[in-house]
Protein backbone atom coordinates (compact mmCIF):
# COMPACT_ATOMS: atom_id res chain seq x y z
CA UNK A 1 -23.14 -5.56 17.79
CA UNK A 2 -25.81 -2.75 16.66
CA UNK A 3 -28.59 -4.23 14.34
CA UNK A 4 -28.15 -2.90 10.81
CA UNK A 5 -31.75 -0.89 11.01
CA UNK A 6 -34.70 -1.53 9.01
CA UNK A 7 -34.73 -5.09 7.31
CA UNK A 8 -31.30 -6.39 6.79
CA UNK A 9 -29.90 -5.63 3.29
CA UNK A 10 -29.79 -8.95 1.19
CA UNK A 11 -27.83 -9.53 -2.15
CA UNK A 12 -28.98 -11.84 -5.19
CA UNK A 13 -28.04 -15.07 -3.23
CA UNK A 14 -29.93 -14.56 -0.38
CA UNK A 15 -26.73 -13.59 1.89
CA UNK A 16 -27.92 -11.03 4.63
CA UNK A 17 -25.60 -8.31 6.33
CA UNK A 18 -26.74 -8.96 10.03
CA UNK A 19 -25.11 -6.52 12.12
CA UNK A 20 -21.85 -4.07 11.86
CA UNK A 21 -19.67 -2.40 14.87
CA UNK A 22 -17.03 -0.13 14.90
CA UNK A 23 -14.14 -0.53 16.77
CA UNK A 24 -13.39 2.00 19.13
CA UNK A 25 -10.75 2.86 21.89
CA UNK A 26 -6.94 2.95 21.99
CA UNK A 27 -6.00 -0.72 21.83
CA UNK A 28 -9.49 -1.91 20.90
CA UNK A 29 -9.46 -4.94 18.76
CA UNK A 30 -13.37 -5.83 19.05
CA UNK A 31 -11.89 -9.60 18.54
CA UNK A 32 -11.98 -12.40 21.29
CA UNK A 33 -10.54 -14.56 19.32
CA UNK A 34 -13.78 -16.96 20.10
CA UNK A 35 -15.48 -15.30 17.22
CA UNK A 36 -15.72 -17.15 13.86
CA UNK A 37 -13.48 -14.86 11.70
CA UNK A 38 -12.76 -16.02 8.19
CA UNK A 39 -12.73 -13.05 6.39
CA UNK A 40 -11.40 -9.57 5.87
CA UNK A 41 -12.52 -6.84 4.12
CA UNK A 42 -10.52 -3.34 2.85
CA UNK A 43 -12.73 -0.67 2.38
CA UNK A 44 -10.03 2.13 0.23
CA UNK A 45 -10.57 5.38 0.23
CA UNK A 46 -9.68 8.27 -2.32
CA UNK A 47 -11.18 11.53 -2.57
CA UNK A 48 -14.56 10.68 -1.10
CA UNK A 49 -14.58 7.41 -3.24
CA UNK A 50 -14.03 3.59 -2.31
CA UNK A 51 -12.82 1.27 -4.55
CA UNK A 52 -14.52 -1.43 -6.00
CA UNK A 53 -13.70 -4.12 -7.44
CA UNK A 54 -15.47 -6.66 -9.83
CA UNK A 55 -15.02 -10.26 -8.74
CA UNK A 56 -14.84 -12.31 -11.88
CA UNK A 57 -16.63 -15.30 -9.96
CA UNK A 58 -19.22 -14.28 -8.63
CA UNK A 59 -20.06 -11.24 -10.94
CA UNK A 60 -20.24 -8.22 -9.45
CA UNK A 61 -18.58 -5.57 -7.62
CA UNK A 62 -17.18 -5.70 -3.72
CA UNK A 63 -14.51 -4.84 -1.55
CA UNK A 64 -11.20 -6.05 -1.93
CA UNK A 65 -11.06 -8.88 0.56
CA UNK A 66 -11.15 -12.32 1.10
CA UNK A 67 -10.20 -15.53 3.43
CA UNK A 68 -8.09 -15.11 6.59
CA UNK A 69 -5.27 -18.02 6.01
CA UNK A 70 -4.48 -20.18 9.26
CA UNK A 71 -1.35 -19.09 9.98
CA UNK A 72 -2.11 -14.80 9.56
CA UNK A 73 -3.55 -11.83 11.32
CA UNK A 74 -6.92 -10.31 9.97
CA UNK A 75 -4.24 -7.33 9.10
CA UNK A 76 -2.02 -9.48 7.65
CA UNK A 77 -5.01 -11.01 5.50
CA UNK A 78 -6.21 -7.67 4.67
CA UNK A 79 -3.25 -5.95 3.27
CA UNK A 80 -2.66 -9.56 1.20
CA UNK A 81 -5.23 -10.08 -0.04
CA UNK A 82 -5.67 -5.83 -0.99
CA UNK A 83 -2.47 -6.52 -2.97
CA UNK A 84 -3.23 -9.48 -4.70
CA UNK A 85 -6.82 -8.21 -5.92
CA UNK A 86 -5.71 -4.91 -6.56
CA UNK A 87 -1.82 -5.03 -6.68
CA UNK A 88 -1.70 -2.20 -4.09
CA UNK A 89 1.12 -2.87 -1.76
CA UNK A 90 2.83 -1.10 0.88
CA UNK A 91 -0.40 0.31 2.68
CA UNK A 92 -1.29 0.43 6.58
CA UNK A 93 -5.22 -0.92 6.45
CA UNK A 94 -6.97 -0.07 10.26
CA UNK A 95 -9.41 -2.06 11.64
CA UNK A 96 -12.48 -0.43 11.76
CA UNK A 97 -15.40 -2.64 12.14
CA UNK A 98 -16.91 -6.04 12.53
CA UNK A 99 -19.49 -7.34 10.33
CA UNK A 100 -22.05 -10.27 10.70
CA UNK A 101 -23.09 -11.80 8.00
CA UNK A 102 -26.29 -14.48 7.45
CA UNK A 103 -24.76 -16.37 4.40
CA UNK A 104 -26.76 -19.51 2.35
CA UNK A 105 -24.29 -21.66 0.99
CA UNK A 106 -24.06 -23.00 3.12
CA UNK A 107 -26.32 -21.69 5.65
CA UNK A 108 -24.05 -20.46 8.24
CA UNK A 109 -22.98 -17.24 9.86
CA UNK A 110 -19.52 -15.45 9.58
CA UNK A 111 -17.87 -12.17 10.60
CA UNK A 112 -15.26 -10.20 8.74
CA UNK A 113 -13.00 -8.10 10.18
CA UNK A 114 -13.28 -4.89 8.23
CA UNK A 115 -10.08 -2.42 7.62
CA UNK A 116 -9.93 0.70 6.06
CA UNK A 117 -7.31 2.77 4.25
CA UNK A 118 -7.24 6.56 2.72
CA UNK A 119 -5.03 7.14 -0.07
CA UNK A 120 -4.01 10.44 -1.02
CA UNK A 121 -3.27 9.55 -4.46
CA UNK A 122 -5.00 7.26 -7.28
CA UNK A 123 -3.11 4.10 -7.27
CA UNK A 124 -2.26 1.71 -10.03
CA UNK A 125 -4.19 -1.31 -10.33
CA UNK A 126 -3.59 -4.32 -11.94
CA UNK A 127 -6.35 -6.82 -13.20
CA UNK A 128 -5.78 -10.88 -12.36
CA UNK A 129 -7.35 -14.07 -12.27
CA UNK A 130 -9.71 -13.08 -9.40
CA UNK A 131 -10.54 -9.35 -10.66
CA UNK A 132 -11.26 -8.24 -14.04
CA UNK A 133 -12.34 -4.35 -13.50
CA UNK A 134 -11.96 -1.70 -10.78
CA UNK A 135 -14.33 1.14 -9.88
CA UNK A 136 -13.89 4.22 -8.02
CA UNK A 137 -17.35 4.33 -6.52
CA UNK A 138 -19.00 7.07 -4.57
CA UNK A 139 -20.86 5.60 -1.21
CA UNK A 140 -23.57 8.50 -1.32
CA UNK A 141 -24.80 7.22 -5.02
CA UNK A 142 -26.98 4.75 -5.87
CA UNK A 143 -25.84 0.95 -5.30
CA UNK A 144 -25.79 -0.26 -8.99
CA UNK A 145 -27.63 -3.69 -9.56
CA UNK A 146 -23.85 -5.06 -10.53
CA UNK A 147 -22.80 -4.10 -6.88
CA UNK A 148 -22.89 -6.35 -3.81
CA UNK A 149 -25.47 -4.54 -1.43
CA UNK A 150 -23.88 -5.53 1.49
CA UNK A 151 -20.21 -4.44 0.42
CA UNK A 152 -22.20 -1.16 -0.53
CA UNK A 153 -23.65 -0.79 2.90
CA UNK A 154 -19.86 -1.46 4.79
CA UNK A 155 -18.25 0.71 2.70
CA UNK A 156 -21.24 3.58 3.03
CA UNK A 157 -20.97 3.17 6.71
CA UNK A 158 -17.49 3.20 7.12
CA UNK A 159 -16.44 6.31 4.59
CA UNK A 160 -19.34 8.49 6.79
CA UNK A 161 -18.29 7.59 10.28
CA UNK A 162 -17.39 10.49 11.77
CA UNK A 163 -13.82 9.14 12.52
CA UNK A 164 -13.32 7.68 9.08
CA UNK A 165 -9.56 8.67 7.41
């Protein structure tokens, strides 16, 4: 894992984005499977934007993403949960990266799996229970106040990797 530089970017509950790797190499999964894994991440990309999405819970906008279940993949848990958040289906999401995060409550560190997906055309999204709003956001503007720094910083990193979709 490669430090994030500088002083780790926090969000308004304290949570800290540690560290982020990509995943390189034919065949390269970056996952031992002795890694504490519980989450993936979808960072979507359309014409040099990355959709957002605002998280009725916790109040602000993020990835699409959530909980890996027991019994899938990090894929599998990706493209799921992409389509229930978002109600975009039928997409291949590529891991791309590993994250570390320092979360608070409680106090514990995590890694999510992090995929990412181009889309040549706009999609059509469908609000829910979990998301209320959707925002094409551009990862070379400022992060609003509304926006998770973190998910800001993965999805910066990720759309200007020089192998990025």
């Amino acid at each position: 894992m490669i430090p994030v530089p500088g002083p780790p970017p926090r969000d308004r509950f304290g949570n800290a984005l540690l560290d982020f790797r990509f995943l390189t190499g034919p065949g390269s999964s970056g996952l031992d499977g002795h890694t504490p894994l519980p989450l993936a991440l979808v960072v979507v990309h359309h014409a040099e934007h990355v959709l957002m999405v605002f998280d009725r819970r916790r109040q602000q906008w993020e990835l699409p993403g959530g909980l890996i279940e027991p019994h899938e993949s990090p894929a599998e848990a990706a493209v799921r949960e992409l389509a229930e958040e978002t109600g975009i289906h039928g997409v291949h999401a590529r891991l791309t990266a590993l994250a570390e995060f320092e979360l608070q409550h409680p106090p514990r560190r995590e890694y999510a799996a992090v995929f990412r997906t181009a889309l040549s055309a706009p999609p059509t999204l469908t609000v829910n229970d979990e998301v209320s709003a959707f925002h094409w956001w551009h990862p070379n503007s400022p992060v609003p106040n509304t926006m998770s720094p973190l998910d800001a910083e993965i999805a910066h990193r990720v759309t200007t990797h020089p192998h990025h979709d």
